[in-house]
Protein backbone atom coordinates (compact mmCIF):
# COMPACT_ATOMS: atom_id res chain seq x y z
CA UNK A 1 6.15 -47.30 39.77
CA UNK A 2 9.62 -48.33 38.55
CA UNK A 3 8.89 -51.98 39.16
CA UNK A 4 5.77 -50.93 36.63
CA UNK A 5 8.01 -49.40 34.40
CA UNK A 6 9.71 -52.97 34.38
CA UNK A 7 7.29 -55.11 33.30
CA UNK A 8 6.13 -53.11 30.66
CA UNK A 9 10.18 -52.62 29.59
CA UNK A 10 10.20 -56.96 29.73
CA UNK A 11 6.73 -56.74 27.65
CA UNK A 12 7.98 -54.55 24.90
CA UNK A 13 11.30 -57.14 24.83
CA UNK A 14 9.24 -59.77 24.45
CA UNK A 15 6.59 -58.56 22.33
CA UNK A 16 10.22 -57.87 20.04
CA UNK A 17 11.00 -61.22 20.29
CA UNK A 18 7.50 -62.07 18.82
CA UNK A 19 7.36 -60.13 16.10
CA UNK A 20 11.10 -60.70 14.74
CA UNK A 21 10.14 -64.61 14.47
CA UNK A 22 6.61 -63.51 12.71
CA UNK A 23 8.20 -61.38 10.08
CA UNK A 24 11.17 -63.60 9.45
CA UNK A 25 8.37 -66.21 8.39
CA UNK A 26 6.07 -63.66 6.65
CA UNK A 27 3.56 -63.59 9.05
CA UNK A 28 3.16 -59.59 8.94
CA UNK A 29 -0.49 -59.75 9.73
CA UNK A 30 0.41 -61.56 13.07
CA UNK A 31 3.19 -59.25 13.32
CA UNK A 32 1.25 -55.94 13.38
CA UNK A 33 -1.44 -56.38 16.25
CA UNK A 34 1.89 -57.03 19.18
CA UNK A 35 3.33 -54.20 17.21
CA UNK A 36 0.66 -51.79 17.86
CA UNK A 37 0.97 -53.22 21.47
CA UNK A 38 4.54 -52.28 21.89
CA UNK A 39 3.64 -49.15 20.67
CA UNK A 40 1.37 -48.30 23.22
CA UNK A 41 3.47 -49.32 26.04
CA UNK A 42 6.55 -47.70 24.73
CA UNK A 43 4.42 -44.33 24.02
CA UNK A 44 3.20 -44.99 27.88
CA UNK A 45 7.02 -45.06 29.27
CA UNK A 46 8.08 -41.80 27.23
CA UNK A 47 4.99 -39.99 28.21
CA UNK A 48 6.25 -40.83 31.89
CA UNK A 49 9.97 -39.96 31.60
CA UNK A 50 9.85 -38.14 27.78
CA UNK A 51 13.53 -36.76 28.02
CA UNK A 52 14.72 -40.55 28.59
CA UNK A 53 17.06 -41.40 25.71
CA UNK A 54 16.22 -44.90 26.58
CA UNK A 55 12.59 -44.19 25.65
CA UNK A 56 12.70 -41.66 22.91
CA UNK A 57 14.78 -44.37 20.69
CA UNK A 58 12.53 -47.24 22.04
CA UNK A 59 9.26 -45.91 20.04
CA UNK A 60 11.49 -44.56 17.42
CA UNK A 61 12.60 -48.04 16.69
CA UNK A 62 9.27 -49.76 17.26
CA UNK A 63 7.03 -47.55 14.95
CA UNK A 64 10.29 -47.78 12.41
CA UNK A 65 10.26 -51.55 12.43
CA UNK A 66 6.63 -51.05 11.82
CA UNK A 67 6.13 -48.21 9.23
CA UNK A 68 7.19 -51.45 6.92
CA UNK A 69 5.15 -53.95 8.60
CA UNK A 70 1.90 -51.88 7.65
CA UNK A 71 3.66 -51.26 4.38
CA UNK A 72 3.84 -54.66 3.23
CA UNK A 73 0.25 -55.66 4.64
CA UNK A 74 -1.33 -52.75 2.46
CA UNK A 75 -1.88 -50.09 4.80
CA UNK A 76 0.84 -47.39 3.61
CA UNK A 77 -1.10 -44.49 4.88
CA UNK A 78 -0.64 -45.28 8.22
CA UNK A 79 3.05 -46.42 7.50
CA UNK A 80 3.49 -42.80 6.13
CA UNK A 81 1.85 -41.35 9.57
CA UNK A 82 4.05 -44.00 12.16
CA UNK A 83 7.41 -43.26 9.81
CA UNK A 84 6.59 -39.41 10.29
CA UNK A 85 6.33 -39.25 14.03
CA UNK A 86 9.66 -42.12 14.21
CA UNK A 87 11.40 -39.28 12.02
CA UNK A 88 10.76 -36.54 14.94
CA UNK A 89 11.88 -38.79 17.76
CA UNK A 90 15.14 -39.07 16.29
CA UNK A 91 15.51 -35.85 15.79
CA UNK A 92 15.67 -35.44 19.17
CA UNK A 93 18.06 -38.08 19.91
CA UNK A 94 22.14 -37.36 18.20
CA UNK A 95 24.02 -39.21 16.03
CA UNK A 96 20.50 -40.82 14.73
CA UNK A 97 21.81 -39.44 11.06
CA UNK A 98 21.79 -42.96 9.18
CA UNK A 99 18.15 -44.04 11.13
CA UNK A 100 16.72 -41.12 9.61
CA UNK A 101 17.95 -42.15 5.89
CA UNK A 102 16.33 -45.69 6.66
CA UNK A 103 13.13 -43.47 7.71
CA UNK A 104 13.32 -41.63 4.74
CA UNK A 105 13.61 -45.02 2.51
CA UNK A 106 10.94 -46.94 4.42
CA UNK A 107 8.54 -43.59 4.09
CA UNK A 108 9.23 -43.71 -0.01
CA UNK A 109 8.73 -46.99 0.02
CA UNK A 110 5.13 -46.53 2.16
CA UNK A 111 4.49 -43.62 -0.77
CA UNK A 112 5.33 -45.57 -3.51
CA UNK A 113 2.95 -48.56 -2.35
CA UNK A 114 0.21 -45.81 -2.47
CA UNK A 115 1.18 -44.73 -5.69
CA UNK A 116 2.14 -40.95 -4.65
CA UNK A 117 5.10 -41.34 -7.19
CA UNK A 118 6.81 -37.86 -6.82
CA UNK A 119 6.88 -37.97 -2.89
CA UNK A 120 8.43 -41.56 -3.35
CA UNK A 121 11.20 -40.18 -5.80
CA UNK A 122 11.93 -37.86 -3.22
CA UNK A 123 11.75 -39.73 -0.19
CA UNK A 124 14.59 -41.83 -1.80
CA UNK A 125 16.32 -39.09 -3.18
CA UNK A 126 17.20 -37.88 0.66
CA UNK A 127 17.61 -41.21 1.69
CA UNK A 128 20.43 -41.83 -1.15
CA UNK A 129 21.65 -38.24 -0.34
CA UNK A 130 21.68 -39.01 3.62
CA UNK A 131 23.59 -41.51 3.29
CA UNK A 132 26.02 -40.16 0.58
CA UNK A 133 26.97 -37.29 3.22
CA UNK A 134 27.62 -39.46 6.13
CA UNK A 135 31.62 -39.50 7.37
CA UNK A 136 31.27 -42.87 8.45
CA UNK A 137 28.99 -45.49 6.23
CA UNK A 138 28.83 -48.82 5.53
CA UNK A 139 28.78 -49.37 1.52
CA UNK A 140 26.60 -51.75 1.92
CA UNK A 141 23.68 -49.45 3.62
CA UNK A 142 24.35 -47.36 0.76
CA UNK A 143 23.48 -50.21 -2.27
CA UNK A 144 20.39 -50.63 0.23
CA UNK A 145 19.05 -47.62 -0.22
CA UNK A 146 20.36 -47.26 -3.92
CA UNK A 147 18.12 -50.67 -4.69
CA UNK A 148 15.26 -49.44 -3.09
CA UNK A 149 15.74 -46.23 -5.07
CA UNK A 150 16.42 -47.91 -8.22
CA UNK A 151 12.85 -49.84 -7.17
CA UNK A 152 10.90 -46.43 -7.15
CA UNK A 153 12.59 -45.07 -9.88
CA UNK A 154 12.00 -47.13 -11.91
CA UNK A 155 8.23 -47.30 -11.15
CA UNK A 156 7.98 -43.24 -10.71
CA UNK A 157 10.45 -41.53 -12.53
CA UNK A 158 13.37 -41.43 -15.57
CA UNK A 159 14.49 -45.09 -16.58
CA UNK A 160 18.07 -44.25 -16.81
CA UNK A 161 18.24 -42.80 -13.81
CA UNK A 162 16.38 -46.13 -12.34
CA UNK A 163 19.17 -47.93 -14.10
CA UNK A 164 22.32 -46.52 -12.98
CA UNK A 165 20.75 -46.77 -9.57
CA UNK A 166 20.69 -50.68 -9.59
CA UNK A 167 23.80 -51.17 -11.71
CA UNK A 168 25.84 -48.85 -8.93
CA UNK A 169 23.84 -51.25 -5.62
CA UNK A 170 25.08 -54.22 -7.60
CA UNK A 171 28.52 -53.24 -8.45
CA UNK A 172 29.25 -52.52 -4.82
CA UNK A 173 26.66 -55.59 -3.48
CA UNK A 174 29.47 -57.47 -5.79
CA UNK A 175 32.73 -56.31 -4.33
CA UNK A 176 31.66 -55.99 -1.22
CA UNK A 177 29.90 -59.04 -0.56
CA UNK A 178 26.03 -59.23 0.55
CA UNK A 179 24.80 -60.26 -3.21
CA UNK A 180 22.08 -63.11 -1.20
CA UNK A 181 20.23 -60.17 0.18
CA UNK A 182 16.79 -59.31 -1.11
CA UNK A 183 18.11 -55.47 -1.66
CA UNK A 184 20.49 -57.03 -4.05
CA UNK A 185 17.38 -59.12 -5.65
CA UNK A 186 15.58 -55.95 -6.39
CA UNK A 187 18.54 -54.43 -7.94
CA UNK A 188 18.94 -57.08 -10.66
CA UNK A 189 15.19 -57.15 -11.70
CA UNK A 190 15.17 -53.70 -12.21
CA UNK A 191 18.73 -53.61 -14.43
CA UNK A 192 16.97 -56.68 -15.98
CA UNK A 193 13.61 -55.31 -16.71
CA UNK A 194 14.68 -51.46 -17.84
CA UNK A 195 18.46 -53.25 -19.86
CA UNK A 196 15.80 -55.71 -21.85
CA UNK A 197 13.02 -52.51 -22.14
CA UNK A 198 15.95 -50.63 -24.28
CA UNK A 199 17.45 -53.44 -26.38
CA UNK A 200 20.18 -53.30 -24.16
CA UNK A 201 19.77 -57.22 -24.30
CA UNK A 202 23.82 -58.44 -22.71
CA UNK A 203 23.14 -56.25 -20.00
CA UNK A 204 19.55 -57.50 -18.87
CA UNK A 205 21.37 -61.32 -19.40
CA UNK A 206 24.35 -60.47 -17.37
CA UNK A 207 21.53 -59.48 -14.54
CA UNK A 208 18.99 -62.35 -15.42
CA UNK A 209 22.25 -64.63 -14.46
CA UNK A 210 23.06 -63.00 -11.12
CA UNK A 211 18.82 -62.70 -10.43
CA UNK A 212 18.56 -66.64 -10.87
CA UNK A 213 21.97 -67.06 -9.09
CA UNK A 214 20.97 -65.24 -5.91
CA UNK A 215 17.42 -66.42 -6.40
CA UNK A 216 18.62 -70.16 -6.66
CA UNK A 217 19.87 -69.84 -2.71
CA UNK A 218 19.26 -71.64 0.42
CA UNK A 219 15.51 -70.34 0.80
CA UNK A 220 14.28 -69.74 -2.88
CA UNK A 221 11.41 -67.66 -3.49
CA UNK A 222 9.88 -69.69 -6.43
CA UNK A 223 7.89 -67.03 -7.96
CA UNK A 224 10.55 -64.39 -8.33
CA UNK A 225 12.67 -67.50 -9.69
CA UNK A 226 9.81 -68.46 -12.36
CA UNK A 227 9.67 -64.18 -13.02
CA UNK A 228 13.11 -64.11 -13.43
CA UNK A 229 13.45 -67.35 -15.92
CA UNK A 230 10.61 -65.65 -17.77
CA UNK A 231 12.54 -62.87 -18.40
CA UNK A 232 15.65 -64.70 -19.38
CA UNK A 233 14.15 -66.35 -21.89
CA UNK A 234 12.09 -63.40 -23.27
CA UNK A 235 16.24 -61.86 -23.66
CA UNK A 236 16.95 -64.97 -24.88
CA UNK A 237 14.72 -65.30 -27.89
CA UNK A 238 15.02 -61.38 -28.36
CA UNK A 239 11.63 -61.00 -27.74
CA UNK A 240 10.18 -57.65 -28.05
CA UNK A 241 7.97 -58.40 -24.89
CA UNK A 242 10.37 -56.86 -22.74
CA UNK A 243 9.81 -53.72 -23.96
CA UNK A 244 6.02 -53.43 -23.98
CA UNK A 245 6.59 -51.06 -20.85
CA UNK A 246 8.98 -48.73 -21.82
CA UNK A 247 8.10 -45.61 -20.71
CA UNK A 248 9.98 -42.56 -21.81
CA UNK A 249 13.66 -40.93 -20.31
CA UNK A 250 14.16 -38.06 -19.48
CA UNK A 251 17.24 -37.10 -22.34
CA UNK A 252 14.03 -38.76 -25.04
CA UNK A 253 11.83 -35.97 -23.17
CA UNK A 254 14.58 -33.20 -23.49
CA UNK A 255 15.22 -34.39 -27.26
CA UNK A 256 11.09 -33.21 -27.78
CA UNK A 257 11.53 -29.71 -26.13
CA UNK A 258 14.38 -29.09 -28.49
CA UNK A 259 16.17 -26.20 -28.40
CA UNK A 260 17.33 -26.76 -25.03
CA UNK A 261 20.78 -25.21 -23.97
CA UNK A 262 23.43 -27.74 -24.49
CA UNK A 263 25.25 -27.03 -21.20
CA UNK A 264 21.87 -27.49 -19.13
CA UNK A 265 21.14 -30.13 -21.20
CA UNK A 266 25.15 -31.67 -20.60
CA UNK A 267 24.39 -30.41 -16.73
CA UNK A 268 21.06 -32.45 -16.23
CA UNK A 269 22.13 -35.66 -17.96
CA UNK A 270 25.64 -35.69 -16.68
CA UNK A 271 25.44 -36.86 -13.48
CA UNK A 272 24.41 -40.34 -15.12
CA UNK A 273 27.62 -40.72 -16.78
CA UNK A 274 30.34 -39.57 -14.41
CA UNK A 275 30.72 -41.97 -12.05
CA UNK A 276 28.90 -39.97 -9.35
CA UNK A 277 26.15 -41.79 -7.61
CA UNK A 278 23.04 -41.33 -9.23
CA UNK A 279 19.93 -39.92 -7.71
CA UNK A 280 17.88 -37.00 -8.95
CA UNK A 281 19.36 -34.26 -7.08
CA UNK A 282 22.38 -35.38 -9.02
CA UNK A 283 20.91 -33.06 -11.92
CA UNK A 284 22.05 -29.77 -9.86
CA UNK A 285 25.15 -31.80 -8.18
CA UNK A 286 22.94 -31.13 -4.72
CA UNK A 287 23.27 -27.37 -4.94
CA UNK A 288 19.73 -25.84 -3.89
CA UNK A 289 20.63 -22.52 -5.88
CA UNK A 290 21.34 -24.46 -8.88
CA UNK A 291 18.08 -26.79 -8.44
CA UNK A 292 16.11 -23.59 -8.32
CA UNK A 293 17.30 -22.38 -11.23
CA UNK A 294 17.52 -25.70 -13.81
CA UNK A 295 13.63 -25.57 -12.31
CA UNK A 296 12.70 -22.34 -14.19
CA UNK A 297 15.00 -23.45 -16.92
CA UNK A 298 12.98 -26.82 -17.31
CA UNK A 299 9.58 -24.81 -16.87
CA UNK A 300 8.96 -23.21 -19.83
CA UNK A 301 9.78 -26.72 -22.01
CA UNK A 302 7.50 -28.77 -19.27
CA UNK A 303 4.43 -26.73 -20.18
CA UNK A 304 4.97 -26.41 -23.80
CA UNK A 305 5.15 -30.12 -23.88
CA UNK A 306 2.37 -30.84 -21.44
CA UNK A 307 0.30 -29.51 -24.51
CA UNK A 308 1.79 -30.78 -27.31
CA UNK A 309 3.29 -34.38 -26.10
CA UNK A 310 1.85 -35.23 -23.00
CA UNK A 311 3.88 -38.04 -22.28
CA UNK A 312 7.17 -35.95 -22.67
CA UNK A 313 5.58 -33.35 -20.65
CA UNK A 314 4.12 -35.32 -17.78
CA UNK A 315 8.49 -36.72 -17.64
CA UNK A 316 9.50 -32.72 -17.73
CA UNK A 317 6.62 -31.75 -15.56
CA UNK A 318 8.22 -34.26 -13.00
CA UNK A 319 11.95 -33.36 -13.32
CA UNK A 320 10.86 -29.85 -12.98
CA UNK A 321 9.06 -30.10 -9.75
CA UNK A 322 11.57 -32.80 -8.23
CA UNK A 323 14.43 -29.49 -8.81
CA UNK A 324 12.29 -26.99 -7.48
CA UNK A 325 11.23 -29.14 -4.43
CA UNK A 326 15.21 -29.88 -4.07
CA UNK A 327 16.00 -26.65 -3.89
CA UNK A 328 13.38 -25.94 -0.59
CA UNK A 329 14.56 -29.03 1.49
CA UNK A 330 17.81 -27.22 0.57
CA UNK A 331 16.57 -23.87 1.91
CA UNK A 332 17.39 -21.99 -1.60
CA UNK A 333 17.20 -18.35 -0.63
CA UNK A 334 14.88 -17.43 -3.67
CA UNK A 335 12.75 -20.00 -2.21
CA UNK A 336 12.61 -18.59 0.89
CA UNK A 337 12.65 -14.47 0.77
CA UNK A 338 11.51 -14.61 -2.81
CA UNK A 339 9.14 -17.08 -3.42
CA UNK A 340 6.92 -15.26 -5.55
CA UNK A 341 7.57 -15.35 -8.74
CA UNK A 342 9.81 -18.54 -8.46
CA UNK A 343 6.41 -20.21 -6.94
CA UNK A 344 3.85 -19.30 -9.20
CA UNK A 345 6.23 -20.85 -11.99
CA UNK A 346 6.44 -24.26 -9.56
CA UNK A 347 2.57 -24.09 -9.32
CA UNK A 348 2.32 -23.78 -12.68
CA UNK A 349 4.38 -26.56 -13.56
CA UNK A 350 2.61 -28.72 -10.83
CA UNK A 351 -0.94 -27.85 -11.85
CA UNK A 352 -0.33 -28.78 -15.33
CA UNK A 353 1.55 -31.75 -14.82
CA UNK A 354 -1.13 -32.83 -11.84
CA UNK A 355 -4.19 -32.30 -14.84
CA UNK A 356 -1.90 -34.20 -17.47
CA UNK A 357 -1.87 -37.40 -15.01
CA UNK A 358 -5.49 -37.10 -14.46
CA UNK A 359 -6.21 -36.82 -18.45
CA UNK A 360 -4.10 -40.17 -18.32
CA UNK A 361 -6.10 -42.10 -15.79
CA UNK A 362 -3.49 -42.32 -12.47
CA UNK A 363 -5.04 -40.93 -10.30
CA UNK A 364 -2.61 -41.72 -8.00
CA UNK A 365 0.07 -39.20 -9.16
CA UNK A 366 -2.71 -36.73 -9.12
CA UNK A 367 -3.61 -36.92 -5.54
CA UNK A 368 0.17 -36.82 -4.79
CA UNK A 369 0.76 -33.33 -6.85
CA UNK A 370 -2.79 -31.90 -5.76
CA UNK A 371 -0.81 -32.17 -2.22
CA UNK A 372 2.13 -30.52 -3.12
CA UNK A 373 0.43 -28.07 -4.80
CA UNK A 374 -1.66 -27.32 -1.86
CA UNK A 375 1.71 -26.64 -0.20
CA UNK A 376 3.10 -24.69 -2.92
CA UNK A 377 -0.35 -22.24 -2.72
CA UNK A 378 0.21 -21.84 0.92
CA UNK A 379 3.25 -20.16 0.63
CA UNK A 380 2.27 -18.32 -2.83
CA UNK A 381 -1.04 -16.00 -0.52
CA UNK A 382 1.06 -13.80 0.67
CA UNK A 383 2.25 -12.35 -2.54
CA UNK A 384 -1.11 -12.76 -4.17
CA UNK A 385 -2.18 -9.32 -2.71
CA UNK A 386 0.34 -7.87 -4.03
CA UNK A 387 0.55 -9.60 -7.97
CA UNK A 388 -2.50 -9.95 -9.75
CA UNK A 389 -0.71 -12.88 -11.78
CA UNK A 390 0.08 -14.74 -8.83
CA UNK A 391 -3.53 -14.01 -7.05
CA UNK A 392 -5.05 -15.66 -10.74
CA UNK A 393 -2.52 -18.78 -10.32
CA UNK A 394 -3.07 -19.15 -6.81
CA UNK A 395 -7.39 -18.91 -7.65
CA UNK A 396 -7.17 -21.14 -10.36
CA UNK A 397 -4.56 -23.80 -8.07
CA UNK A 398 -6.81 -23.83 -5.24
CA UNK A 399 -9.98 -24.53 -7.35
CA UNK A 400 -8.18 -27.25 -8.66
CA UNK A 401 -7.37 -28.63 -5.42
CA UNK A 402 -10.87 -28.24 -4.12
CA UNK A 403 -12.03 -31.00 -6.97
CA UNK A 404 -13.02 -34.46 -6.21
């Protein structure tokens, strides 16, 4: 039995060996068939001994490595389900706090390639956030994770914040050395792309520079490098091509749902400004309470907008469900012993923002909200027998759901 246990411990290593030299020359699709065989024999030696450390991070590590295998060869769902189960083994295991930031990262990353946007945003958001609360971190695992946010961001959620993201990975990729990494890469394009989207034209030239710099290196990836002259030129010439995808902030969104209070207005765009790194729990300084209640703050604009500027209100609609779904990973009291009438405002908000993506055609972001807001309905039954507003909301949420 242990000489069993052996082999299949020298299989695994090699298998290792395998797919490191694979994936270092792009060959994912080799890569992922002797993954899903180290899998199984590292599931068989922890079903065997399952309170071996040895084992526990084994698996953890091997469906970690490939959660972003299956990510990159366009099968995200099962990334999702591989980075789910990797997140309970280390939970098990201590000191695993930084592996379970990369989790969360590699998970938003597996969202985002499926296009469920708001679970992305906030897959990074506790990456970022994980990271920002460790004692001991390396700055550079923290511009990682800001690029990759910055990435998402910028795809899912408020340009500005998408911005400061990348500008704060490359400031600290640039004093602290690492710029040749691909992490560094993706934060330049996206200071580049959302810089020239605004007019902000020195700033997307300062990053075309440092893209075709660190794109120029020892193994150049020739059709980033041809993207990236593209855009130089486009800055260049002052070309308004750059900003043919501008898609709306979130202080252009709070501008339309004027009056807003100036100090939540000041409290939700400050953190952009301050120095603090940003991320969108930033907009309630990572207090659940306070996420809770700039939520119900945001609500009432969110819907009025959702009506009368979609657009605007699909950005609100957003910001308002990434607060109120900050404030339950943060265990908000209100959220939990209360959840009511602070729910059926979140469904709300969810439902309407979930229709207002449909109306637009990404349906995508729609599937990804229709699952939240079957989440959101769970929790709202209860108190539907005992409201007759909430038992309407929670009727007309779960018909929703229920649709094709």
């Amino acid at each position: 039995m242990v000489r069993d246990r052996l082999e299949r411990e020298y299989r695994i290593g090699d298998l290792i060996d395998q797919i490191q030299r694979y994936m270092s020359g792009g060959r994912m699709d080799v890569a992922v068939p002797l993954q899903r065989e180290a899998v199984m024999l590292a599931r068989e030696l922890l079903e065997e001994q399952p309170d071996e450390p040895r084992y526990v991070q084994g698996l953890a590590s091997i469906l970690y490595g490939m959660g972003s295998t299956l990510t990159a060869t366009d099968e995200p769902d099962e990334a999702v389900e591989l980075l789910d189960e990797c997140e309970r083994l280390y939970e098990r295991l201590p000191g695993t706090e930084a592996y379970r930031a990369d989790v969360c990262a590699r998970r938003g990353m597996a969202e985002s390639a499926r296009g469920f946007g708001p679970s992305a945003v906030l897959e990074l958001d506790d990456a970022v956030d994980r990271y920002v609360r460790l004692e001991s971190r390396d700055d550079l695992d923290l511009a990682r994770v800001l690029a990759l946010g910055a990435t998402v961001w910028h795809r899912h959620a408020d340009p500005d914040l998408a911005v400061t993201a990348a500008d704060a990975a490359i400031r600290i990729y640039l004093n602290a050395g690492g710029a040749e990494t691909p992490y560094f890469i993706f934060a330049v394009e996206v200071a580049s792309q959302i810089h020239g989207a605004f007019g902000r034209l020195d700033l997307a030239l300062a990053a075309d520079e440092l893209a075709l710099q660190a794109l120029s290196g020892t193994t150049p990836d020739a059709v980033r490098l041809a993207q990236a002259r593209v855009r130089q030129q486009e800055h260049l010439s002052g070309s308004l091509a750059a900003q043919r995808d501008r898609s709306m902030t979130f202080a252009e969104a709070l501008d339309l749902a004027a009056p807003v209070d100036e100090s939540l207005r000041d409290l939700l765009i400050d953190p952009l400004g301050t120095g603090r790194i940003p991320l969108p729990s930033g907009r309630c300084s990572g207090d659940a309470r306070l996420a809770v209640v700039n939520g119900l703050a945001l609500s009432e604009h969110a819907l009025r907008l959702l009506e009368s500027s979609p657009e605007a209100g699909r950005r609100l609609g957003l910001e308002t469900h990434f607060l109120f779904a900050i404030g339950a990973r943060g265990n908000e009291p209100n959220l939990r012993f209360n959840f009511g009438p602070f729910g059926r405002m979140w469904a709300a908000v969810v439902l309407a923002t979930a229709r207002s993506f449909e109306s637009a055609g990404d349906a995508e972001t729609c599937q990804d909200l229709k699952r939240w807001l079957g989440g959101i309905v769970q929790q709202l039954i209860p108190f539907a027998a005992i409201d007759r507003n909430t038992a309407d909301m929670v009727a007309e949420c779960e018909a929703y759901v229920r649709q094709a």
